[in-house]
C-alpha atoms as a PDB file:
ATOM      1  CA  UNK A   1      -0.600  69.418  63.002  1.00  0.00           C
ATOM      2  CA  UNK A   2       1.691  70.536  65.833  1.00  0.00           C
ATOM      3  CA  UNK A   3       1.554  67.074  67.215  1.00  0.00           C
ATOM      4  CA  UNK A   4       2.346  65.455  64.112  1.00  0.00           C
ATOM      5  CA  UNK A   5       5.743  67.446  63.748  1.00  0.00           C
ATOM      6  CA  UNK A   6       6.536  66.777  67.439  1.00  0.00           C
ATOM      7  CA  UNK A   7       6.182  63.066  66.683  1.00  0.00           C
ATOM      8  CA  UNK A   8       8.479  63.574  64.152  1.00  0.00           C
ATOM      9  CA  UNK A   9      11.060  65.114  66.677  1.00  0.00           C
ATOM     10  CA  UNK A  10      10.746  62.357  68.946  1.00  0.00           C
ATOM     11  CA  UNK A  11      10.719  59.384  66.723  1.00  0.00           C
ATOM     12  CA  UNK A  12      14.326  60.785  65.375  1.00  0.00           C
ATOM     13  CA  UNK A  13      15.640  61.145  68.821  1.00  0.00           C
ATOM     14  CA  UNK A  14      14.634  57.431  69.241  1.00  0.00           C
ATOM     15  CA  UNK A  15      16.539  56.231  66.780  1.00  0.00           C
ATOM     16  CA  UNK A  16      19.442  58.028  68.058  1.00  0.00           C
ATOM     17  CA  UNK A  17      18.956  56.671  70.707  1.00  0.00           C
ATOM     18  CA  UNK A  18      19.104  53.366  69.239  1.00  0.00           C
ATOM     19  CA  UNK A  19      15.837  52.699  70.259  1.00  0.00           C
ATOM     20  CA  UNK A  20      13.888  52.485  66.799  1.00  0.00           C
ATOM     21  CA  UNK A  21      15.429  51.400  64.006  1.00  0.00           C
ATOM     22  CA  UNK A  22      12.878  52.702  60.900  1.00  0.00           C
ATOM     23  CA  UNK A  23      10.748  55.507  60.850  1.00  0.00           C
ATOM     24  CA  UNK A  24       9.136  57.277  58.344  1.00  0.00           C
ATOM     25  CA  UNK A  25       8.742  61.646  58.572  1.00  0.00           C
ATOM     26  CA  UNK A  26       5.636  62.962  58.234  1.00  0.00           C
ATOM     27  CA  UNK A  27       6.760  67.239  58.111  1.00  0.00           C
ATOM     28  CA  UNK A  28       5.520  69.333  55.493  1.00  0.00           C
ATOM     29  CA  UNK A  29       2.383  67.248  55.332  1.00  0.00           C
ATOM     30  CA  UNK A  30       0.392  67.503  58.273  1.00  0.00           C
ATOM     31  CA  UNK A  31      -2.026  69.520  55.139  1.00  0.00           C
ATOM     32  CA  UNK A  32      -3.916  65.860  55.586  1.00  0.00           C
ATOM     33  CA  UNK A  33      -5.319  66.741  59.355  1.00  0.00           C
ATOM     34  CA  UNK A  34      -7.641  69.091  57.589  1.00  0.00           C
ATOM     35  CA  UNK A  35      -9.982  66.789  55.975  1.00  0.00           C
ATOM     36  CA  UNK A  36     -11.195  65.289  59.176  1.00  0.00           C
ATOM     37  CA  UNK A  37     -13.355  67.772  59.806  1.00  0.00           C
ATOM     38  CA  UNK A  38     -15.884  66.840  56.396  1.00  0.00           C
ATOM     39  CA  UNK A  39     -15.475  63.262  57.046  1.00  0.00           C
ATOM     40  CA  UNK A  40     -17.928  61.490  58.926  1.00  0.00           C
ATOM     41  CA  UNK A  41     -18.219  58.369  61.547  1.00  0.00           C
ATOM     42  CA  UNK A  42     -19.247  56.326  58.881  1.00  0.00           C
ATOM     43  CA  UNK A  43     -16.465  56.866  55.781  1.00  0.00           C
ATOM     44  CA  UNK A  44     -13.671  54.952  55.196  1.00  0.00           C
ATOM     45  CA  UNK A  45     -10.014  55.907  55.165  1.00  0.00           C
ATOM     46  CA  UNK A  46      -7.215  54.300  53.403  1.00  0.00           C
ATOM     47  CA  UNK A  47      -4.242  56.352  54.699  1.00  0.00           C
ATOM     48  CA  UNK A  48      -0.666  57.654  52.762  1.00  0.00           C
ATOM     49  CA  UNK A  49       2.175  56.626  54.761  1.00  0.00           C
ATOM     50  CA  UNK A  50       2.699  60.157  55.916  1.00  0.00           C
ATOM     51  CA  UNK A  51      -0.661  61.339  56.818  1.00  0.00           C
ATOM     52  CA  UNK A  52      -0.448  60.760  60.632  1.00  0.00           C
ATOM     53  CA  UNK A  53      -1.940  64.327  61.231  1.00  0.00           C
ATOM     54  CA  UNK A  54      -4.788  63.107  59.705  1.00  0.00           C
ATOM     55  CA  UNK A  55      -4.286  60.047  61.819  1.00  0.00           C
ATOM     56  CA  UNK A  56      -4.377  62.395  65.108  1.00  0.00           C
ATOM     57  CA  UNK A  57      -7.489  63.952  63.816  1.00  0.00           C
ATOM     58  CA  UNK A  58      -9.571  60.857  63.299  1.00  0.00           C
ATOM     59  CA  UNK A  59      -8.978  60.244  66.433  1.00  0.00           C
ATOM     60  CA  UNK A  60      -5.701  57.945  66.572  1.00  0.00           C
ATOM     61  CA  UNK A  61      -4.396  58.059  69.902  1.00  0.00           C
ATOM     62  CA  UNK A  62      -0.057  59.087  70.415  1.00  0.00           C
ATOM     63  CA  UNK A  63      -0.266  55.827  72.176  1.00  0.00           C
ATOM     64  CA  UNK A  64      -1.331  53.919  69.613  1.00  0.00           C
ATOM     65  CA  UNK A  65       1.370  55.801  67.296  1.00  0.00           C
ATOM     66  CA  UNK A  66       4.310  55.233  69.135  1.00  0.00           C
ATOM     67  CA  UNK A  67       3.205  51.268  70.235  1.00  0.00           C
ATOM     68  CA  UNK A  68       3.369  51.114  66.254  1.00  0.00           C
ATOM     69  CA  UNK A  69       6.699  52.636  66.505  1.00  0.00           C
ATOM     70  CA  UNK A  70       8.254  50.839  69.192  1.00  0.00           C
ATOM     71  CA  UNK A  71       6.858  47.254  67.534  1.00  0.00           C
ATOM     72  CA  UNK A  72       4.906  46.901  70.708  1.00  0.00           C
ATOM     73  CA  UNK A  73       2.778  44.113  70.967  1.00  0.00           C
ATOM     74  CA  UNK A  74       0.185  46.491  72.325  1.00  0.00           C
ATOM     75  CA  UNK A  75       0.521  47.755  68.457  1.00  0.00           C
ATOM     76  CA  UNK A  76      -2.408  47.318  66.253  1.00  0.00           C
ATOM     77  CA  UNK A  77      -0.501  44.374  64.209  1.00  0.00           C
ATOM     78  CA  UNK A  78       1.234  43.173  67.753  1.00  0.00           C
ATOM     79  CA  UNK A  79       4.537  44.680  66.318  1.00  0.00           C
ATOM     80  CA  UNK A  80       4.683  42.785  63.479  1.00  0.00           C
ATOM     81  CA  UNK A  81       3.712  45.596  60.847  1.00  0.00           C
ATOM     82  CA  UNK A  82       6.600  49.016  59.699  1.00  0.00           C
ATOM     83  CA  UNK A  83       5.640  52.083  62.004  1.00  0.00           C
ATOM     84  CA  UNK A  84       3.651  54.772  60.308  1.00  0.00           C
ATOM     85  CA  UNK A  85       0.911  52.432  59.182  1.00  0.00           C
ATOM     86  CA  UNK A  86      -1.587  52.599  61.976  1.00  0.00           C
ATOM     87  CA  UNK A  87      -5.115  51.012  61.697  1.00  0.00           C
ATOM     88  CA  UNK A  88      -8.473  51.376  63.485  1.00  0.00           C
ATOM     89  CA  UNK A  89     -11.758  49.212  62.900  1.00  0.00           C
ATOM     90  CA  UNK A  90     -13.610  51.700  65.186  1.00  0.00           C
ATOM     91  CA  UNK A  91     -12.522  55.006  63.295  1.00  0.00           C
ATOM     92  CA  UNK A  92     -12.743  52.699  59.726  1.00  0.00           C
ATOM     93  CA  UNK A  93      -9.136  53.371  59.323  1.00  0.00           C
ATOM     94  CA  UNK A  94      -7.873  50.629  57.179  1.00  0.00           C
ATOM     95  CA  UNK A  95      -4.537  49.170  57.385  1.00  0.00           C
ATOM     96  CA  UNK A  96      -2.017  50.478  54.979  1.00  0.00           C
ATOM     97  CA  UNK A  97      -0.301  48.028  53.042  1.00  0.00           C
ATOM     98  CA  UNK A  98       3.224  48.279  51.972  1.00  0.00           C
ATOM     99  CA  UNK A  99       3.409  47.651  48.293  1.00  0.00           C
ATOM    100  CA  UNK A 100       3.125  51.421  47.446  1.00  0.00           C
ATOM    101  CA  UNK A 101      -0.103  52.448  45.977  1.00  0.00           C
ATOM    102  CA  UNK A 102      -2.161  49.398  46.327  1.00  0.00           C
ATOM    103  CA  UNK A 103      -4.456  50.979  48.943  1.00  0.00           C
ATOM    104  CA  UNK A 104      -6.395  52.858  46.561  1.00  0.00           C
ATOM    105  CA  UNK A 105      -7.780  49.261  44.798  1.00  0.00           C
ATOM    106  CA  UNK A 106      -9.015  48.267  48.462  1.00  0.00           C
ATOM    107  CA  UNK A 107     -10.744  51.516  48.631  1.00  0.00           C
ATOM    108  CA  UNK A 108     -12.441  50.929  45.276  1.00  0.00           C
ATOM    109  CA  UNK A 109     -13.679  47.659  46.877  1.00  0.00           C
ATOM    110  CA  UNK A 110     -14.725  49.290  49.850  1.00  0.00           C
ATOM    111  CA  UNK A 111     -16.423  51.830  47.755  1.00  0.00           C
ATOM    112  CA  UNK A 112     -18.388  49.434  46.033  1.00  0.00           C
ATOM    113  CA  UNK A 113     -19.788  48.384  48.741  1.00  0.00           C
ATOM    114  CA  UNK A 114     -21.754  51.981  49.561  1.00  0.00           C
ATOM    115  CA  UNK A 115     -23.347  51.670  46.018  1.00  0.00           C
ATOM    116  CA  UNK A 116     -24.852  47.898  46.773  1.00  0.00           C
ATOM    117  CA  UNK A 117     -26.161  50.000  50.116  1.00  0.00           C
ATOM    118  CA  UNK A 118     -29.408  51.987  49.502  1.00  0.00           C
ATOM    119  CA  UNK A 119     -29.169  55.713  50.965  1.00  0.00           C
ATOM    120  CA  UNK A 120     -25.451  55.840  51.690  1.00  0.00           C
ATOM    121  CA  UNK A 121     -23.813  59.052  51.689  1.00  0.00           C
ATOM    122  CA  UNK A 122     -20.340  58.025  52.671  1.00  0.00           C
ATOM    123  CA  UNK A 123     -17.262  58.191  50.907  1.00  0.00           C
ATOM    124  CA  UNK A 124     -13.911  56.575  50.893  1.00  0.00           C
ATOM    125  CA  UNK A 125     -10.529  58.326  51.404  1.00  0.00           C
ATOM    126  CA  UNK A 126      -7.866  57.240  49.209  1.00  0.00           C
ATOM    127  CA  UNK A 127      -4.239  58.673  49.868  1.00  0.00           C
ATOM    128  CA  UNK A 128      -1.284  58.611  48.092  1.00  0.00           C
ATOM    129  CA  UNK A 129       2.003  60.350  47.210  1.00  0.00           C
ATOM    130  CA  UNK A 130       2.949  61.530  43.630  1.00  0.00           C
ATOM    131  CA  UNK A 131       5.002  58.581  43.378  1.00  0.00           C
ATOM    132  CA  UNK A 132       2.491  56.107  43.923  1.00  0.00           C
ATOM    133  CA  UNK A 133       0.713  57.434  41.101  1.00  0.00           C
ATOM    134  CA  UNK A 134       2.998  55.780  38.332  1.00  0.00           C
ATOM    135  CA  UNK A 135       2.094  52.570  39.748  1.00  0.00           C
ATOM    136  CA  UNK A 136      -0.396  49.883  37.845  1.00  0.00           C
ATOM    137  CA  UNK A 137      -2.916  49.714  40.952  1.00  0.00           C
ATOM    138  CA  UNK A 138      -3.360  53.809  41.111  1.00  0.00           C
ATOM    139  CA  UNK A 139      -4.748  53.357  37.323  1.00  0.00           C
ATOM    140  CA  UNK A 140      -6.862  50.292  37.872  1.00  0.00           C
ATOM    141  CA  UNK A 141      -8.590  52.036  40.899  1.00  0.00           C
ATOM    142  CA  UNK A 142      -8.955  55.179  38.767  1.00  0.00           C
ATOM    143  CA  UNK A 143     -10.676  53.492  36.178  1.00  0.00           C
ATOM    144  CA  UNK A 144     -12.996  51.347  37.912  1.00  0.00           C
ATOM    145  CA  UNK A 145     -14.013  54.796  40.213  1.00  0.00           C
ATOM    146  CA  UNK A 146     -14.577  56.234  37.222  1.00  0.00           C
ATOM    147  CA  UNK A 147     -16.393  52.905  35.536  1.00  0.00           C
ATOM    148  CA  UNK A 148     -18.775  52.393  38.077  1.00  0.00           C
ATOM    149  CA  UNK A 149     -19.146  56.123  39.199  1.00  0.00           C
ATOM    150  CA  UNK A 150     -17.651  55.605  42.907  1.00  0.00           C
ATOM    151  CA  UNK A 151     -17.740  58.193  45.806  1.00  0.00           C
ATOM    152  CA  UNK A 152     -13.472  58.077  46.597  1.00  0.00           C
ATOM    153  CA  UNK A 153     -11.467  60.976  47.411  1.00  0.00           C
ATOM    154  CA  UNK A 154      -8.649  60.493  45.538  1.00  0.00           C
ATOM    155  CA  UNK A 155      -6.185  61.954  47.247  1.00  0.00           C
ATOM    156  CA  UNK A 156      -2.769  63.277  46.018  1.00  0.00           C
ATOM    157  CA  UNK A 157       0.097  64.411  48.484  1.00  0.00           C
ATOM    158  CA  UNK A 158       2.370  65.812  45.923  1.00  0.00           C
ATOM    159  CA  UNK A 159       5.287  66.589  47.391  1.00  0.00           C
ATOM    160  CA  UNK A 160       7.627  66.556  43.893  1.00  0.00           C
ATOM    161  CA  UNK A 161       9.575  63.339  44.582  1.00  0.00           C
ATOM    162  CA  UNK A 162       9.222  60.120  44.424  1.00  0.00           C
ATOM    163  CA  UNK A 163      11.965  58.995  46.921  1.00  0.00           C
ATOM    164  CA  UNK A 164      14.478  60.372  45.165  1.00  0.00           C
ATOM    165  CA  UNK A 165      12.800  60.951  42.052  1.00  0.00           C
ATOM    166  CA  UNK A 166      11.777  64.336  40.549  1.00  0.00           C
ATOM    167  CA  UNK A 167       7.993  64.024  39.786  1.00  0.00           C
ATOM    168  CA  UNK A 168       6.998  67.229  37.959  1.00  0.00           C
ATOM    169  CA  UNK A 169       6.614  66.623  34.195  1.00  0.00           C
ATOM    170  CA  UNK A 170       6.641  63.207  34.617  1.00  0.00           C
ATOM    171  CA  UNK A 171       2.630  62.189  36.436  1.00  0.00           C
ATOM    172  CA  UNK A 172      -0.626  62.025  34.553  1.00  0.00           C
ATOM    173  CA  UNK A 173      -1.989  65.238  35.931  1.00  0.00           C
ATOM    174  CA  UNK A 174       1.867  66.942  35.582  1.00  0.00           C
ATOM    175  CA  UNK A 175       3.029  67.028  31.917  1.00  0.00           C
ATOM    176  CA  UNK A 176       6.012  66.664  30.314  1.00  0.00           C
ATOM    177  CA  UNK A 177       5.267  70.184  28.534  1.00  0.00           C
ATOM    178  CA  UNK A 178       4.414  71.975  31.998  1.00  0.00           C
ATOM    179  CA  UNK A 179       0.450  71.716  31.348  1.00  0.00           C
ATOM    180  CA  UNK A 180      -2.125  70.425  34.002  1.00  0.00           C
ATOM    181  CA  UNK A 181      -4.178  67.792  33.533  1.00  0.00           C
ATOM    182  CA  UNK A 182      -7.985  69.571  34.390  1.00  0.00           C
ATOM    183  CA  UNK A 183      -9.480  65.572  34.318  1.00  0.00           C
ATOM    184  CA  UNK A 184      -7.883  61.995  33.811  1.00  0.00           C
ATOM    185  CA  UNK A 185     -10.295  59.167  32.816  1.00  0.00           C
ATOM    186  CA  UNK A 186     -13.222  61.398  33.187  1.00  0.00           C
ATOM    187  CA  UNK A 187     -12.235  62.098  36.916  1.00  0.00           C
ATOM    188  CA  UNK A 188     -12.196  65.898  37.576  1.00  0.00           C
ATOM    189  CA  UNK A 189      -8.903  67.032  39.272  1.00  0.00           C
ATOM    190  CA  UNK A 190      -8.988  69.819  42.094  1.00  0.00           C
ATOM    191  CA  UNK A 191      -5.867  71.531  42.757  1.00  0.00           C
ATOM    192  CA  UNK A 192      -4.644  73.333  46.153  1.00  0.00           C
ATOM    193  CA  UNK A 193      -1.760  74.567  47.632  1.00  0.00           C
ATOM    194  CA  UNK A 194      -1.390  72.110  50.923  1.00  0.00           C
ATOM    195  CA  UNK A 195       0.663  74.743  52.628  1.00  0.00           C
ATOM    196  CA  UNK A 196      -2.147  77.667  52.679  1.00  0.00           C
ATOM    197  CA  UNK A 197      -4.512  75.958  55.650  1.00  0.00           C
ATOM    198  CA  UNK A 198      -7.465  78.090  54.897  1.00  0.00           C
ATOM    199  CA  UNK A 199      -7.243  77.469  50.945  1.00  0.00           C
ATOM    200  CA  UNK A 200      -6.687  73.722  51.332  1.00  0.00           C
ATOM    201  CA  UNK A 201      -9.739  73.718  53.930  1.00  0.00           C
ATOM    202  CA  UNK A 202     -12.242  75.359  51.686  1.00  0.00           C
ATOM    203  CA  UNK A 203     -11.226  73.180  48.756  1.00  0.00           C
ATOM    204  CA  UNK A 204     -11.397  69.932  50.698  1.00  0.00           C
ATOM    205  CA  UNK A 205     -14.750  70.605  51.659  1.00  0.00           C
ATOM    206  CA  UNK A 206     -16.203  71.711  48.431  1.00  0.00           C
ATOM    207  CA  UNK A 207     -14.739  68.881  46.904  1.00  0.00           C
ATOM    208  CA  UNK A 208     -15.840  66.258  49.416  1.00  0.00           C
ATOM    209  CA  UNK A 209     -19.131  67.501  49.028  1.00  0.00           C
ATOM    210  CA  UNK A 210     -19.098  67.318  45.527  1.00  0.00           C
ATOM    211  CA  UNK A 211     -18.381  63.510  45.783  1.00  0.00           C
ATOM    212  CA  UNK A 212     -21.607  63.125  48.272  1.00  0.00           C
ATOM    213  CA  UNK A 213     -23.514  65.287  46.039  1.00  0.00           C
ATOM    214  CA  UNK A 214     -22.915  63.146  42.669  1.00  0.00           C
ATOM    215  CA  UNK A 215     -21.730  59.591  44.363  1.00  0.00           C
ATOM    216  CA  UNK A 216     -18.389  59.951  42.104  1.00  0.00           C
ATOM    217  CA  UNK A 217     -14.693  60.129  42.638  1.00  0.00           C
ATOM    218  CA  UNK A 218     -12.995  62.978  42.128  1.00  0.00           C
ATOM    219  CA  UNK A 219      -9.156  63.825  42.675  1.00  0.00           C
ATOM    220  CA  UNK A 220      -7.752  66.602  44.904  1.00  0.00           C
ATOM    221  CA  UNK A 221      -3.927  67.034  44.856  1.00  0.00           C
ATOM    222  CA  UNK A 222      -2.319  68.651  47.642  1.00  0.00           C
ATOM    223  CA  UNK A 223       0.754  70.511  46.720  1.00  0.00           C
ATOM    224  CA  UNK A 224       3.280  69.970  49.676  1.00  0.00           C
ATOM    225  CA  UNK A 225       6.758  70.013  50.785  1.00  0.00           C
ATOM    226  CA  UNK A 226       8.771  66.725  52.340  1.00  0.00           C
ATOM    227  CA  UNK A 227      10.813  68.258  55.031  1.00  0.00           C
ATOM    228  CA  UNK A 228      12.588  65.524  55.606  1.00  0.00           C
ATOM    229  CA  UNK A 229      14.528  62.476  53.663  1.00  0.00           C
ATOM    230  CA  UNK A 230      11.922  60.071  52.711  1.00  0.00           C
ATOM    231  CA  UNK A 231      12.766  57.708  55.802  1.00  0.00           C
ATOM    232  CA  UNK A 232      15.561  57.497  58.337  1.00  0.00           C
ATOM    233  CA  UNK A 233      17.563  54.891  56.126  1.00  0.00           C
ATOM    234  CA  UNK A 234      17.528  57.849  53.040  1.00  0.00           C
ATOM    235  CA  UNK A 235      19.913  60.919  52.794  1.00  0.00           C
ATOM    236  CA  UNK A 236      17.567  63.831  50.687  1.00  0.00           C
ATOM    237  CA  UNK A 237      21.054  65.997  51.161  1.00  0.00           C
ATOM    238  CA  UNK A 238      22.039  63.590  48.045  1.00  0.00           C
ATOM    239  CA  UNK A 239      19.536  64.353  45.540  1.00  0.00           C
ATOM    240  CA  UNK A 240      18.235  67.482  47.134  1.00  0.00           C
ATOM    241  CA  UNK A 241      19.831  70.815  47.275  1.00  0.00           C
ATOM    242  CA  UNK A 242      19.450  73.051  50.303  1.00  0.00           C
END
């Protein structure tokens, strides 16, 4: 977690530097790093954009982090991918893709694959902002998880804007008359405060265990705060007060 924020430190005095030229924050939701320790070797994770503690915890190495940054062609894509999107066959970290959202569909498909397996106990990781949850692919995945009865973590960093955005009222598990959605398609919905470690620690692993237990999706929402604008090319003193 502490590593994660120092990236952040250094990545914006690169770009003062005129060194980098995009970057994307990752403070206030380094909450991520503590579901490493219920995944296993062999589960899948399809990462949010801002879940490089998580990253770190899988095993990611800072070098691989900043030769993302830096558009290295020591980088996982040879510099030809935006920073904060690294990848790792070895640690089944998937590459992120850019269209917002559309990593949870590859997940299903990855998913899918566990059920043609016999005795698999993995899972997939799915990650996503609050925003990303408006978007067509979140509700395809959903459904199918739910269709087929798919072990994903669904996994909701909800940190009340979508860029700019206000989210609250306006999600399917955040309503416009200030009730909580308990399921949506038949998919339960855990709830946890991302900023309490030792809350968000217990209810990651009772809920990742419930997905082993009964081979189904489930979603967990992590309710964080963005610390920072939503990338170096935004200004949250805008739309934000202090």
């Amino acid at each position: 977690m502490i590593a994660s924020r120092y990236t952040d430190q250094m990545q914006a005095d690169a770009a003062q530097r005129g060194e980098v030229f995009f970057y994307i924050p990752s403070s206030g939701h380094e909450a991520s790093a503590l579901i490493a320790p219920h995944l296993t070797p062999s589960d899948w994770l399809h990462l949010h954009y801002r879940d490089r503690a998580l990253a770190y915890a899988r095993g990611v190495t800072y070098q691989t982090i900043f030769d993302g940054l830096f558009s290295r062609a020591s980088s996982n894509s040879a510099g030809r991918r935006m920073p904060a999107f690294p990848s790792d066959r070895k640690l089944n970290i998937m590459s992120t893709p850019t269209l917002v959202g559309s990593n949870v569909v590859q997940a299903v498909g990855v998913a899918h694959t566990f059920k043609d397996a016999s005795a698999s106990n993995s899972i997939v990781l799915a990650s996503v902002g609050d925003g990303a949850t408006q978007q067509g692919d979140f509700y395809e995945a959903i459904s199918e998880a739910a269709r087929a009865h798919l072990p994903v973590l669904f996994l909701i960093e909800d940190n009340r804007y979508a860029l700019s955005t206000p989210t609250k009222g306006n999600t399917f598990y955040s309503l416009p008359d200030g009730t909580e959605a308990a399921t949506f398609c038949g998919v339960p919905i855990d709830r946890v405060n991302g900023s309490n470690p030792i809350e968000t620690d217990q209810c990651t692993q009772q809920t990742i265990q419930t997905i082993r237990d009964t081979q189904s999706p489930r979603i967990l929402i992590f309710e964080v705060e963005r610390l920072a604008s939503h990338t170096n090319a935004d200004d949250q003193s805008v739309y934000r007060s202090e």
